[in-house]
PDB file of N, CA and C in Angstrom:
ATOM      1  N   UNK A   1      -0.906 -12.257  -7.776  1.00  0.00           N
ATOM      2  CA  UNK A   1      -0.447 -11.690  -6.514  1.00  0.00           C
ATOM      3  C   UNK A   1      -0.189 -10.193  -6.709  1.00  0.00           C
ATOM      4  N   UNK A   2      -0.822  -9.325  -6.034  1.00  0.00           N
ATOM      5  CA  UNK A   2      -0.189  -8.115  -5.792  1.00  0.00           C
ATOM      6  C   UNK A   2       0.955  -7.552  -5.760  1.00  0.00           C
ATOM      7  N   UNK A   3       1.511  -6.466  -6.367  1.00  0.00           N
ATOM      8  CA  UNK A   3       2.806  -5.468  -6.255  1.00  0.00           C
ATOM      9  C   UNK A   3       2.901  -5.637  -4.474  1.00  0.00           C
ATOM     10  N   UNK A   4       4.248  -5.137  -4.386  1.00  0.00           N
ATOM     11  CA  UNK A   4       4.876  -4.427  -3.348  1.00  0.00           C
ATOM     12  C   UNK A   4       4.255  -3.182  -2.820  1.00  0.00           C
ATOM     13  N   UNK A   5       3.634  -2.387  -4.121  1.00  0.00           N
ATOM     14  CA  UNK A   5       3.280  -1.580  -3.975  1.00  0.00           C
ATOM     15  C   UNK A   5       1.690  -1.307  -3.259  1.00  0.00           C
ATOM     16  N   UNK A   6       1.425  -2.321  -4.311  1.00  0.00           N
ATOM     17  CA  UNK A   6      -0.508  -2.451  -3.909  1.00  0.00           C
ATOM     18  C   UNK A   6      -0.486  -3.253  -2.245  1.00  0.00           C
ATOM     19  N   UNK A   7       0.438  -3.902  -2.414  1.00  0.00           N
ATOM     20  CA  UNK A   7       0.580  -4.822  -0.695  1.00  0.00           C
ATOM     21  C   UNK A   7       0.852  -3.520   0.242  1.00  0.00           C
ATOM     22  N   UNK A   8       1.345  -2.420   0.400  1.00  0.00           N
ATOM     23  CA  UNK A   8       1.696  -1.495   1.442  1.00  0.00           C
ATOM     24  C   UNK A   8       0.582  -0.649   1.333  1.00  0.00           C
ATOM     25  N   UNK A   9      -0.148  -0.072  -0.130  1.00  0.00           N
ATOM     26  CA  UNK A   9      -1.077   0.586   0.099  1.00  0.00           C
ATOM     27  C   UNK A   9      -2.724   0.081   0.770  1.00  0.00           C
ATOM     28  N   UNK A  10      -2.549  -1.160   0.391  1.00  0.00           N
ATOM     29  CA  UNK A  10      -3.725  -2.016   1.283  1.00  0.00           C
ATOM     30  C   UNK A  10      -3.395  -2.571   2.881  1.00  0.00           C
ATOM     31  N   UNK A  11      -2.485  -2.333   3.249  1.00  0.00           N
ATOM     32  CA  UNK A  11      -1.741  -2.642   4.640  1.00  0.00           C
ATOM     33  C   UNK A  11      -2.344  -1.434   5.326  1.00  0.00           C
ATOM     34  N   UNK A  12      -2.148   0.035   4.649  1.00  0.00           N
ATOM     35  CA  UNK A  12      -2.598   0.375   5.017  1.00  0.00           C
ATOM     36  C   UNK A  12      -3.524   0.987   5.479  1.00  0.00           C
ATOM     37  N   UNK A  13      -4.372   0.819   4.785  1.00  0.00           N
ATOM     38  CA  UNK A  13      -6.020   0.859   4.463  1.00  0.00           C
ATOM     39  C   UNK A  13      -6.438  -0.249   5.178  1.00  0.00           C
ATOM     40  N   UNK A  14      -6.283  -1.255   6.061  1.00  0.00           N
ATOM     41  CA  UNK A  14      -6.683  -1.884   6.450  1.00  0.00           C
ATOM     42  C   UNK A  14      -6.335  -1.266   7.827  1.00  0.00           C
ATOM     43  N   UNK A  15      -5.339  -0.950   7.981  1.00  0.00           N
ATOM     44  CA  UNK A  15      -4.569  -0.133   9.747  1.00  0.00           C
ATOM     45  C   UNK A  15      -5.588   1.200   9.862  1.00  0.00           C
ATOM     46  N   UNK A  16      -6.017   1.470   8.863  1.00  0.00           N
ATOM     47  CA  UNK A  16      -7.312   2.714   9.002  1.00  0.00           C
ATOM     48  C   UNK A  16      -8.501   2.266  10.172  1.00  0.00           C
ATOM     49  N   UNK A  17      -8.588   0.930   9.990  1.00  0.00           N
ATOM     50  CA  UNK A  17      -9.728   0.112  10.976  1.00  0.00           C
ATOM     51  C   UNK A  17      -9.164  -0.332  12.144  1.00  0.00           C
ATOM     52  N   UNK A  18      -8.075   0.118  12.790  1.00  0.00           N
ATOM     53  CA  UNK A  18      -7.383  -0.494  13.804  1.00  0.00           C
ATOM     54  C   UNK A  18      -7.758   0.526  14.739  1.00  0.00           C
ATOM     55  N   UNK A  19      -8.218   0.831  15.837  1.00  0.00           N
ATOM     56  CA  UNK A  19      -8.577   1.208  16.391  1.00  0.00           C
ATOM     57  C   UNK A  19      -7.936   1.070  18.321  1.00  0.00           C
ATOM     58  N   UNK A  20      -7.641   2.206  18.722  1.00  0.00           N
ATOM     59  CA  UNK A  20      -7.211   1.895  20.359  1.00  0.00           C
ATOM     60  C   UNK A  20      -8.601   2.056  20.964  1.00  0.00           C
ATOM     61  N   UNK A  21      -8.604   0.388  21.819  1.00  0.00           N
ATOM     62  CA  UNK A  21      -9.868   0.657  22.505  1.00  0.00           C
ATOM     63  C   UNK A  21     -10.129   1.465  23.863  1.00  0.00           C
ATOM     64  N   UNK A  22      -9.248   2.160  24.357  1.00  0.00           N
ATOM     65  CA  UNK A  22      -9.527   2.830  25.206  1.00  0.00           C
ATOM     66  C   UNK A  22      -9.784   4.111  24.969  1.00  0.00           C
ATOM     67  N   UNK A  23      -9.269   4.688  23.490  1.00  0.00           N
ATOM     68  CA  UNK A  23     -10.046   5.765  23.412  1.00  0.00           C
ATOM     69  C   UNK A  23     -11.031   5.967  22.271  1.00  0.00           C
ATOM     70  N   UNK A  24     -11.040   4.651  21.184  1.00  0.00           N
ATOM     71  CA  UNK A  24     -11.765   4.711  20.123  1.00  0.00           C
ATOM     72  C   UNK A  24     -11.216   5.286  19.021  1.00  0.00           C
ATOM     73  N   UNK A  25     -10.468   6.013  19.058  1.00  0.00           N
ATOM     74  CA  UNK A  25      -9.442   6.752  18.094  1.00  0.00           C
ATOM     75  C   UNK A  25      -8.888   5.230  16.954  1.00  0.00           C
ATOM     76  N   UNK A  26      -8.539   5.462  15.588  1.00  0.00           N
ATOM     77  CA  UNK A  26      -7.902   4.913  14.678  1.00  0.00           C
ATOM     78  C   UNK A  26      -6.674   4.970  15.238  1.00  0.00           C
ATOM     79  N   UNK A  27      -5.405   3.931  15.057  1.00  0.00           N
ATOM     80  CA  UNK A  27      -4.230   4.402  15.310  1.00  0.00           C
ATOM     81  C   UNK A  27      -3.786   4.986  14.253  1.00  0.00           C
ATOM     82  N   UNK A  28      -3.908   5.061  13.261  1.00  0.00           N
ATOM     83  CA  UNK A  28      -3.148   6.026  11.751  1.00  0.00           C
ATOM     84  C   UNK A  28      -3.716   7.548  12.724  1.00  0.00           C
ATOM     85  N   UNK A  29      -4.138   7.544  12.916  1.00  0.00           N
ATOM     86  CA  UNK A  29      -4.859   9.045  13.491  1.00  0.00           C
ATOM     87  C   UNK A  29      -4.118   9.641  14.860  1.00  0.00           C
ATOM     88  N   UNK A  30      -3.896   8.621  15.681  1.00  0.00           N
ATOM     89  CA  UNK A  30      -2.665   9.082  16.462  1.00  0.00           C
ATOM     90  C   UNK A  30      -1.675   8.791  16.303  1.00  0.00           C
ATOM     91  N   UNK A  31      -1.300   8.514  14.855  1.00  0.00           N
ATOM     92  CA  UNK A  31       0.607   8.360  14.803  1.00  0.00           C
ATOM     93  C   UNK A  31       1.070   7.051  14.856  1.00  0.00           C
ATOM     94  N   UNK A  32       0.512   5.966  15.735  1.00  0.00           N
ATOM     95  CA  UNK A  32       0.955   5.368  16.134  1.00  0.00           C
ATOM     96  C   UNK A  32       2.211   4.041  15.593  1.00  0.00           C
ATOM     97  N   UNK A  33       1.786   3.959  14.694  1.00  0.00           N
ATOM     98  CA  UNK A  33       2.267   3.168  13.542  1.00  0.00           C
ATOM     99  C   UNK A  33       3.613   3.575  12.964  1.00  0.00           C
ATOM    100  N   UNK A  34       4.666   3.590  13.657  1.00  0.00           N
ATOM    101  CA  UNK A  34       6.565   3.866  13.128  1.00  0.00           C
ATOM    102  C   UNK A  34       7.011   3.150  11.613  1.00  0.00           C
ATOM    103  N   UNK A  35       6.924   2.155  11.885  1.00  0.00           N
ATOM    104  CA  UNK A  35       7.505   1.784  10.626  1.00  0.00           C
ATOM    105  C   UNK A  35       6.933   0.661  10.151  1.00  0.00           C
ATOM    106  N   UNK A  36       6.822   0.968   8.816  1.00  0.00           N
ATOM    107  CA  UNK A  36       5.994  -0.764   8.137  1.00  0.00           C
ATOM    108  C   UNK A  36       6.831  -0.825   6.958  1.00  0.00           C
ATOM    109  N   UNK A  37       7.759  -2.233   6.782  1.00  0.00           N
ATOM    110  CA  UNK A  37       8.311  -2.662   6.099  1.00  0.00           C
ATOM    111  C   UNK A  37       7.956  -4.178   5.402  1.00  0.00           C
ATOM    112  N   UNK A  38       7.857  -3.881   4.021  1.00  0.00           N
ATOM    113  CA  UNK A  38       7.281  -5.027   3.504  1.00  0.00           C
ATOM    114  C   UNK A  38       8.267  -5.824   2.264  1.00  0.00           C
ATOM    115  N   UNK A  39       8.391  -7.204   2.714  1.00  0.00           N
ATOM    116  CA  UNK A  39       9.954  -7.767   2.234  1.00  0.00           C
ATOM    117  C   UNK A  39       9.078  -8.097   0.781  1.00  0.00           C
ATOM    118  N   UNK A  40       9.808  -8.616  -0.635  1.00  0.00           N
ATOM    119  CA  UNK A  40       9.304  -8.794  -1.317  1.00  0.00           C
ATOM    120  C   UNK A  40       9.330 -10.240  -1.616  1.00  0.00           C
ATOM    121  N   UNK A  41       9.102 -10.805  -0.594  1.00  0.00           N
ATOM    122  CA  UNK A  41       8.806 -12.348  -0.426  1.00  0.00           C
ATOM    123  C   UNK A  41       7.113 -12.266   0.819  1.00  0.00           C
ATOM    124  N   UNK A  42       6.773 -11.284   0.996  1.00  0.00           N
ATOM    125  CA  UNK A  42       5.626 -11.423   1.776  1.00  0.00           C
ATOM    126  C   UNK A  42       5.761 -11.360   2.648  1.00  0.00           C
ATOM    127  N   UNK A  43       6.625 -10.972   3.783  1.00  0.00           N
ATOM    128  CA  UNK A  43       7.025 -11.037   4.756  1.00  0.00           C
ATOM    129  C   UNK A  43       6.978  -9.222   5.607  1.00  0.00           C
ATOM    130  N   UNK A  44       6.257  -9.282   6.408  1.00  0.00           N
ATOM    131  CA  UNK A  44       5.858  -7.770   6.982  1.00  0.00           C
ATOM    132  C   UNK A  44       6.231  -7.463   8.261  1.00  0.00           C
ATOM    133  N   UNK A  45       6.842  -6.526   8.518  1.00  0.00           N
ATOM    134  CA  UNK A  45       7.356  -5.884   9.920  1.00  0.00           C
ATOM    135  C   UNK A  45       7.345  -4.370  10.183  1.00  0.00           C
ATOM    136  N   UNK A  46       6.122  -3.909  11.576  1.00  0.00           N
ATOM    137  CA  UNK A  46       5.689  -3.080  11.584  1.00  0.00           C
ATOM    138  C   UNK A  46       5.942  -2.876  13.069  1.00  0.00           C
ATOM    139  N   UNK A  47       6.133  -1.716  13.476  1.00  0.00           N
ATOM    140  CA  UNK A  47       6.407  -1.101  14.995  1.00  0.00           C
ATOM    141  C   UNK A  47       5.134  -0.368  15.264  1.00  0.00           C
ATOM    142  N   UNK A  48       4.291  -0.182  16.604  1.00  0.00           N
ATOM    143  CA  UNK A  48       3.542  -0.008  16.966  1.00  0.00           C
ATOM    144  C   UNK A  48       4.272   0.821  18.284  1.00  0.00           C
ATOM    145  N   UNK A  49       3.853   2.080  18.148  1.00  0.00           N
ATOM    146  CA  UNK A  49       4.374   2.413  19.976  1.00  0.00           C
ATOM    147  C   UNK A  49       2.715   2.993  20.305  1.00  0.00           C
ATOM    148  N   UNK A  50       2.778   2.706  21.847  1.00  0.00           N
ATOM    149  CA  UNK A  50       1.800   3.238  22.407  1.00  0.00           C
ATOM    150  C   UNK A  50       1.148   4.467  22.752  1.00  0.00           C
ATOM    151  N   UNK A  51      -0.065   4.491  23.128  1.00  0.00           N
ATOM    152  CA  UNK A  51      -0.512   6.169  23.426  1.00  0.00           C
ATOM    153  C   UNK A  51       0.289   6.726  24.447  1.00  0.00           C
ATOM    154  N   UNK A  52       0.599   5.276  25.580  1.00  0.00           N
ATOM    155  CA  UNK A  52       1.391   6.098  26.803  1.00  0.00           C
ATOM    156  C   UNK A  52       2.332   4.817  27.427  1.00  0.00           C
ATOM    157  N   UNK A  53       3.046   4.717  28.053  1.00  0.00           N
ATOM    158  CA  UNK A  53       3.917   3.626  28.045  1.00  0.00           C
ATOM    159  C   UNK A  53       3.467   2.734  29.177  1.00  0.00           C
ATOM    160  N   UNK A  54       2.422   2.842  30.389  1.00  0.00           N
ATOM    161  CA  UNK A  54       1.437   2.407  30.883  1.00  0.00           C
ATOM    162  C   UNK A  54      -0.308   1.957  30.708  1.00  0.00           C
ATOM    163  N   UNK A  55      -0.369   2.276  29.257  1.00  0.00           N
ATOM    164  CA  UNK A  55      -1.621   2.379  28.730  1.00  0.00           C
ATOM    165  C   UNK A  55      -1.918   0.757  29.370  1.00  0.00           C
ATOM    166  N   UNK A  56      -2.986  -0.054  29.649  1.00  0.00           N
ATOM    167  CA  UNK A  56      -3.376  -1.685  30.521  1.00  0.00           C
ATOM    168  C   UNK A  56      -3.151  -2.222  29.449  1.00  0.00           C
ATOM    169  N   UNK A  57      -2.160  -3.407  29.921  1.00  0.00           N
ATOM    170  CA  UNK A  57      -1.876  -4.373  29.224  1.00  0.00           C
ATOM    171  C   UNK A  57      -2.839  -5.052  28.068  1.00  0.00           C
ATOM    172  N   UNK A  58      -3.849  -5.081  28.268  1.00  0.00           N
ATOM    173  CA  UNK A  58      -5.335  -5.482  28.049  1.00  0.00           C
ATOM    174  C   UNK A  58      -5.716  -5.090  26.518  1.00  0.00           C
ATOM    175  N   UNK A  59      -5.263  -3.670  26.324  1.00  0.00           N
ATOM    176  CA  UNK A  59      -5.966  -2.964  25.397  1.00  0.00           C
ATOM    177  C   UNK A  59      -4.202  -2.815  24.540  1.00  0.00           C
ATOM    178  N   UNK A  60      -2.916  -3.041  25.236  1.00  0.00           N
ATOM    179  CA  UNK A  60      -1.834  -2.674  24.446  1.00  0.00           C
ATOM    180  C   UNK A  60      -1.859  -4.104  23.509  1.00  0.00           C
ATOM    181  N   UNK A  61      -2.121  -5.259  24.336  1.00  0.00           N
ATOM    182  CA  UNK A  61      -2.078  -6.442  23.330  1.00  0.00           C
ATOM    183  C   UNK A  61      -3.423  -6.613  22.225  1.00  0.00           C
ATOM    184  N   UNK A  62      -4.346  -5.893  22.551  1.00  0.00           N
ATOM    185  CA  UNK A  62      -5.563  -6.166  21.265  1.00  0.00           C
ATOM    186  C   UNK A  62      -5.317  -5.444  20.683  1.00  0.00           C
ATOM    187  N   UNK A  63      -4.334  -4.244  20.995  1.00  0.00           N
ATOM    188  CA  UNK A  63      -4.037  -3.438  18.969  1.00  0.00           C
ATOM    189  C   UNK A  63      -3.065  -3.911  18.650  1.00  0.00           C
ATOM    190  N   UNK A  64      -1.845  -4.954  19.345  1.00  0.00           N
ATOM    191  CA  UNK A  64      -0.899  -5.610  18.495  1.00  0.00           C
ATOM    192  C   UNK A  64      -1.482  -6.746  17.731  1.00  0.00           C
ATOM    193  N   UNK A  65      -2.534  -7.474  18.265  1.00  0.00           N
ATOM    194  CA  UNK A  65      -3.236  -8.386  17.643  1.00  0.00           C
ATOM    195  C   UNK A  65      -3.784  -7.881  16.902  1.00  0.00           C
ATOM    196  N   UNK A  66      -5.022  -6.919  16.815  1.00  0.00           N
ATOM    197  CA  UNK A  66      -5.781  -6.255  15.462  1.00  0.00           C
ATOM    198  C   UNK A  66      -4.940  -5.856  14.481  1.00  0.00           C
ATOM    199  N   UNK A  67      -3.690  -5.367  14.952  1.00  0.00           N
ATOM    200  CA  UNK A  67      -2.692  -4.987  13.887  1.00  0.00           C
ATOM    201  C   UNK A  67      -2.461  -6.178  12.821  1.00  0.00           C
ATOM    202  N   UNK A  68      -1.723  -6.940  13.360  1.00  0.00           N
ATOM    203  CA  UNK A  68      -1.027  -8.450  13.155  1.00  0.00           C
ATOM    204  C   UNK A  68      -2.496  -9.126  12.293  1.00  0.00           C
ATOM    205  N   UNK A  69      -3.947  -9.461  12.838  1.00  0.00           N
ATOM    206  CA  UNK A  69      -4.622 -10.145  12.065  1.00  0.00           C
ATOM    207  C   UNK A  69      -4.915  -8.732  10.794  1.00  0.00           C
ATOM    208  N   UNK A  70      -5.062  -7.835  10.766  1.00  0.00           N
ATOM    209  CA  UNK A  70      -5.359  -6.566   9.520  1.00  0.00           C
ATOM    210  C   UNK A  70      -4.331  -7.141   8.775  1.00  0.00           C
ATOM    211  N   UNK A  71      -3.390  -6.552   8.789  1.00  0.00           N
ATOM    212  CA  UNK A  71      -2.073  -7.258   7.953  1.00  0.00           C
ATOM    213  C   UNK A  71      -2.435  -8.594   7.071  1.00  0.00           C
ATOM    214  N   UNK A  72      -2.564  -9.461   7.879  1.00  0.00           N
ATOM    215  CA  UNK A  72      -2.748 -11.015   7.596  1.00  0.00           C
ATOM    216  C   UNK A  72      -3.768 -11.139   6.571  1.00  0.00           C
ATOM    217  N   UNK A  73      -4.878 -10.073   6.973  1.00  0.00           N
ATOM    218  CA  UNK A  73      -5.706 -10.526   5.647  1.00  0.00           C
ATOM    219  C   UNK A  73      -5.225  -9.833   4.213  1.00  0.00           C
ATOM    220  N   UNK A  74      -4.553  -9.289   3.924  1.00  0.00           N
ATOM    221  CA  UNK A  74      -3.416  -8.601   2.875  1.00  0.00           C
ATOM    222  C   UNK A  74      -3.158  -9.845   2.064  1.00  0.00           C
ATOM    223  N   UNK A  75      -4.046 -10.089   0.836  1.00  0.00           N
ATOM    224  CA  UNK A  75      -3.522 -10.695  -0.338  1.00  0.00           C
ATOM    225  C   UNK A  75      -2.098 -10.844  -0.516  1.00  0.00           C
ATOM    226  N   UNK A  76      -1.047 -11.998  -0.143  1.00  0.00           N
ATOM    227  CA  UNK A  76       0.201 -11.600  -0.500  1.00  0.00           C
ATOM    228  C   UNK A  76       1.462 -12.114   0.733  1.00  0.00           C
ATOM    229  N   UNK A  77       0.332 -11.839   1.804  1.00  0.00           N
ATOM    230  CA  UNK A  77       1.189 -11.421   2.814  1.00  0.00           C
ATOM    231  C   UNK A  77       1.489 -12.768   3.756  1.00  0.00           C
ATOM    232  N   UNK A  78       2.837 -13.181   3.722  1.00  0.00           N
ATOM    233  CA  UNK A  78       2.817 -14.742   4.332  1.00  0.00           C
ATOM    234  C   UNK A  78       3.343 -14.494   5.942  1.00  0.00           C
ATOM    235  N   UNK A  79       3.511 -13.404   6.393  1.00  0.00           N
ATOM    236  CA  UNK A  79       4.199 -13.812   8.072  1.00  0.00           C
ATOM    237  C   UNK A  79       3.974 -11.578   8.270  1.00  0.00           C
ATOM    238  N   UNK A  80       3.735 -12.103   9.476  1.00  0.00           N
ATOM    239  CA  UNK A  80       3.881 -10.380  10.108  1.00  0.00           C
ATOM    240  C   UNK A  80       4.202 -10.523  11.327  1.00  0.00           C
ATOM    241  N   UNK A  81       5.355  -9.575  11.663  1.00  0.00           N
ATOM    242  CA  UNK A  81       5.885  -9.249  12.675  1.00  0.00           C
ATOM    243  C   UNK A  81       5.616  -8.235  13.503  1.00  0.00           C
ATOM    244  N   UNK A  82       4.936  -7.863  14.480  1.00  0.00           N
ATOM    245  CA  UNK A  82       4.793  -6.153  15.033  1.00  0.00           C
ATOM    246  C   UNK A  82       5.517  -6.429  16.265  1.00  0.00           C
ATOM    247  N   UNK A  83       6.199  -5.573  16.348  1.00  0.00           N
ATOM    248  CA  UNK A  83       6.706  -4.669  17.322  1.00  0.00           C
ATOM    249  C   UNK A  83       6.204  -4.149  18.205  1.00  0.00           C
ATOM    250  N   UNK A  84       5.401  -3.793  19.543  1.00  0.00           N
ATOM    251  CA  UNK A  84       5.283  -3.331  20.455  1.00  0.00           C
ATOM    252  C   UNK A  84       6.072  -2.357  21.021  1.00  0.00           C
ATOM    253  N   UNK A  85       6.090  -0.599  20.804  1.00  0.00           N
ATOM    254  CA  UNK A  85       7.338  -0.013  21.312  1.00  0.00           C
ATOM    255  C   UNK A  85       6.706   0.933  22.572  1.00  0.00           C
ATOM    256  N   UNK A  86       7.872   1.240  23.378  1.00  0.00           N
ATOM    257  CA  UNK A  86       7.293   2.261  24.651  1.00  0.00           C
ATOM    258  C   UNK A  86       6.405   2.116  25.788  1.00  0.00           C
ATOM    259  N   UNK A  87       6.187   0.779  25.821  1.00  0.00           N
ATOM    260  CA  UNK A  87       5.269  -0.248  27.113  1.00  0.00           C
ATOM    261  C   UNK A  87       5.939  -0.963  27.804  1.00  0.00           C
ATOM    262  N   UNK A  88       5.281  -0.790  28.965  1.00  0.00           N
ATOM    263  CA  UNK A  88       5.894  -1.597  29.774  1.00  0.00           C
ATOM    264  C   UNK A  88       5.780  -3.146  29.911  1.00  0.00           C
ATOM    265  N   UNK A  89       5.564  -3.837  29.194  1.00  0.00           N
ATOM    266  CA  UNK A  89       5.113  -5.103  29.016  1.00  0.00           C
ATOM    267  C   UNK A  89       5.266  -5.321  27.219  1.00  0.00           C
ATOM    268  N   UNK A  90       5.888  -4.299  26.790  1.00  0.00           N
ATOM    269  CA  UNK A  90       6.284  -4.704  25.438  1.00  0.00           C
ATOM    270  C   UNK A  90       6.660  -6.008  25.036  1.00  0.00           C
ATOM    271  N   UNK A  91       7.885  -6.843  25.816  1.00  0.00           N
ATOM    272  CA  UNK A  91       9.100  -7.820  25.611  1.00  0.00           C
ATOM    273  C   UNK A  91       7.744  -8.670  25.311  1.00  0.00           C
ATOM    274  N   UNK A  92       6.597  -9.044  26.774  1.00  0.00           N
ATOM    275  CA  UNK A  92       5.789 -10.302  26.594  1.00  0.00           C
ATOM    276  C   UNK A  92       4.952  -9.944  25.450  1.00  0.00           C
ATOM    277  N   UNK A  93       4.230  -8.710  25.810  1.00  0.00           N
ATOM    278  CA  UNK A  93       3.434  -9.172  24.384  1.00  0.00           C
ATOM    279  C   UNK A  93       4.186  -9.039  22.766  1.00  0.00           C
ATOM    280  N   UNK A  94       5.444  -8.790  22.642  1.00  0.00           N
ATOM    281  CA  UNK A  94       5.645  -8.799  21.577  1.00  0.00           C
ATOM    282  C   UNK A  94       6.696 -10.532  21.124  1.00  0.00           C
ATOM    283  N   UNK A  95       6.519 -11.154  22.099  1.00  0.00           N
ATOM    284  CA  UNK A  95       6.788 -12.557  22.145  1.00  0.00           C
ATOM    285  C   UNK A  95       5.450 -13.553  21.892  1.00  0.00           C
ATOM    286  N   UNK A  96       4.196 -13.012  22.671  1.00  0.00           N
ATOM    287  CA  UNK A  96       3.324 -13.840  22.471  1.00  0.00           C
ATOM    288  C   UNK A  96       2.298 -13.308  21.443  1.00  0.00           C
ATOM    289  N   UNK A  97       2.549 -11.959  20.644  1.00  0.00           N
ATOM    290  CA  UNK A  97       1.601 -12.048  19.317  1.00  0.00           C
ATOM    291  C   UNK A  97       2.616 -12.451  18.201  1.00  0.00           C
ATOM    292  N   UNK A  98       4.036 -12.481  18.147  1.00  0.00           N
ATOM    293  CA  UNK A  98       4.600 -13.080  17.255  1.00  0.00           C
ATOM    294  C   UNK A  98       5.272 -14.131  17.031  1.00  0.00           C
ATOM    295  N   UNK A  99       4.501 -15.056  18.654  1.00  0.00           N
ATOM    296  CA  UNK A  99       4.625 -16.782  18.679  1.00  0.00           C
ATOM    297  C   UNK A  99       3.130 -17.204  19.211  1.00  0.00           C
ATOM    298  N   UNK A 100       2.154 -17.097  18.189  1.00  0.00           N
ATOM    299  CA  UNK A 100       1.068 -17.385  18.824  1.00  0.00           C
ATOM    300  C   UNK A 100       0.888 -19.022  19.289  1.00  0.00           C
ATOM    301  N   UNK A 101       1.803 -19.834  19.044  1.00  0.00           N
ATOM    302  CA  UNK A 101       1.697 -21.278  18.884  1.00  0.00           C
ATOM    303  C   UNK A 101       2.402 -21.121  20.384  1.00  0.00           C
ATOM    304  N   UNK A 102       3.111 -20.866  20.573  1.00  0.00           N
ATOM    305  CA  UNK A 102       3.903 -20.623  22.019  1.00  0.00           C
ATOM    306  C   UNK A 102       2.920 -20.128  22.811  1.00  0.00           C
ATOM    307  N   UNK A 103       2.034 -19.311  23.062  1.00  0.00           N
ATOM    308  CA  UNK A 103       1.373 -18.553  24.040  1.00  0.00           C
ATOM    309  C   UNK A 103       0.138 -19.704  23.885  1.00  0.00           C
ATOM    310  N   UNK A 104       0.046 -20.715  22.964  1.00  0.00           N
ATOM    311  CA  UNK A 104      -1.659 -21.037  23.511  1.00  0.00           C
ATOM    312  C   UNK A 104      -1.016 -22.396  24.209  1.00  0.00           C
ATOM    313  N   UNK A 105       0.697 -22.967  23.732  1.00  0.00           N
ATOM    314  CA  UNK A 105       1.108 -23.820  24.851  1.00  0.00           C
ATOM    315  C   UNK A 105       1.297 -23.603  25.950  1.00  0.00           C
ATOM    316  N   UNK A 106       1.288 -22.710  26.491  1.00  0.00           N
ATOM    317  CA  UNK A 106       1.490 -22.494  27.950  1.00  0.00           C
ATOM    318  C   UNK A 106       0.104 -22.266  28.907  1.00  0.00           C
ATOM    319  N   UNK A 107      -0.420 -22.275  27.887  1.00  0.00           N
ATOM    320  CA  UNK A 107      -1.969 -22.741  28.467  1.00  0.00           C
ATOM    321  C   UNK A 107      -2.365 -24.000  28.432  1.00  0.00           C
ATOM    322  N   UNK A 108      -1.642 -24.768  28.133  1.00  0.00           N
ATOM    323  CA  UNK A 108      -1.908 -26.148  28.301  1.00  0.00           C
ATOM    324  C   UNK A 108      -1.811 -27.073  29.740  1.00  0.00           C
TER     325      UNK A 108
END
C-alpha cells in the first residue's frame, strides 16, 4: 500500500484530468480544489467550489462525481468525501455524490 504521501501526490495527478465541462478547463487550473485531506486509514475529504455559484446543476454534479470516481481509483483509498462549495444546489448534490446508494433509491 502506498505512503500518505504517494496517496496525495497521485490524488493529485489524477484531479489534473478533472476537467469543468462547460468550459473544458482542468479544475487544478482554475483553483478550484480548497482542500484535500487524506486520513491515514484511507479515508479522503476534498472541497470543490465552483466557477460561479449558478454554474447548471448538470455540469456542477459531473465534476463532483469525476472528482469522487479520480480519487477512488487511488491505490489505498477506501471512502471519499467531496464537498460541493458556493452553489446553489450544493446541500443536494453533495448528499447524493456522497450517498450514492441513497440517490439510485429514490429512483426506485
Amino acid at each position: 500500500m502506498p505512503t500518505k504521501e504517494e496517496m496525495i501526490d497521485q490524488i493529485w495527478e489524477k484531479l489534473n484530468y478533472v476537467v469543468d465541462p462547460e468550459i473544458g478547463v482542468p479544475i487544478l487550473e482554475l483553483n478550484l480544489v480548497e482542500k484535500l485531506d487524506v486520513s491515514d486509514d484511507g479515508n479522503v475529504y476534498t472541497e470543490v467550489r465552483m466557477t460561479t455559484p449558478v454554474c447548471p446543476a448538470m455540469f456542477a454534479y459531473q465534476i463532483a462525481e469525476d472528482v469522487r470516481r479520480s480519487i477512488m481509483e487511488v491505490e489505498g483509498v477506501k471512502n471519499v468525501t467531496v464537498k460541493i462549495k458556493d452553489h446553489y444546489m450544493a446541500d443536494i448534490i453533495n448528499q447524493n455524490i456522497n450517498s450514492p446508494e441513497e440517490q439510485s433509491k429514490s429512483y426506485e
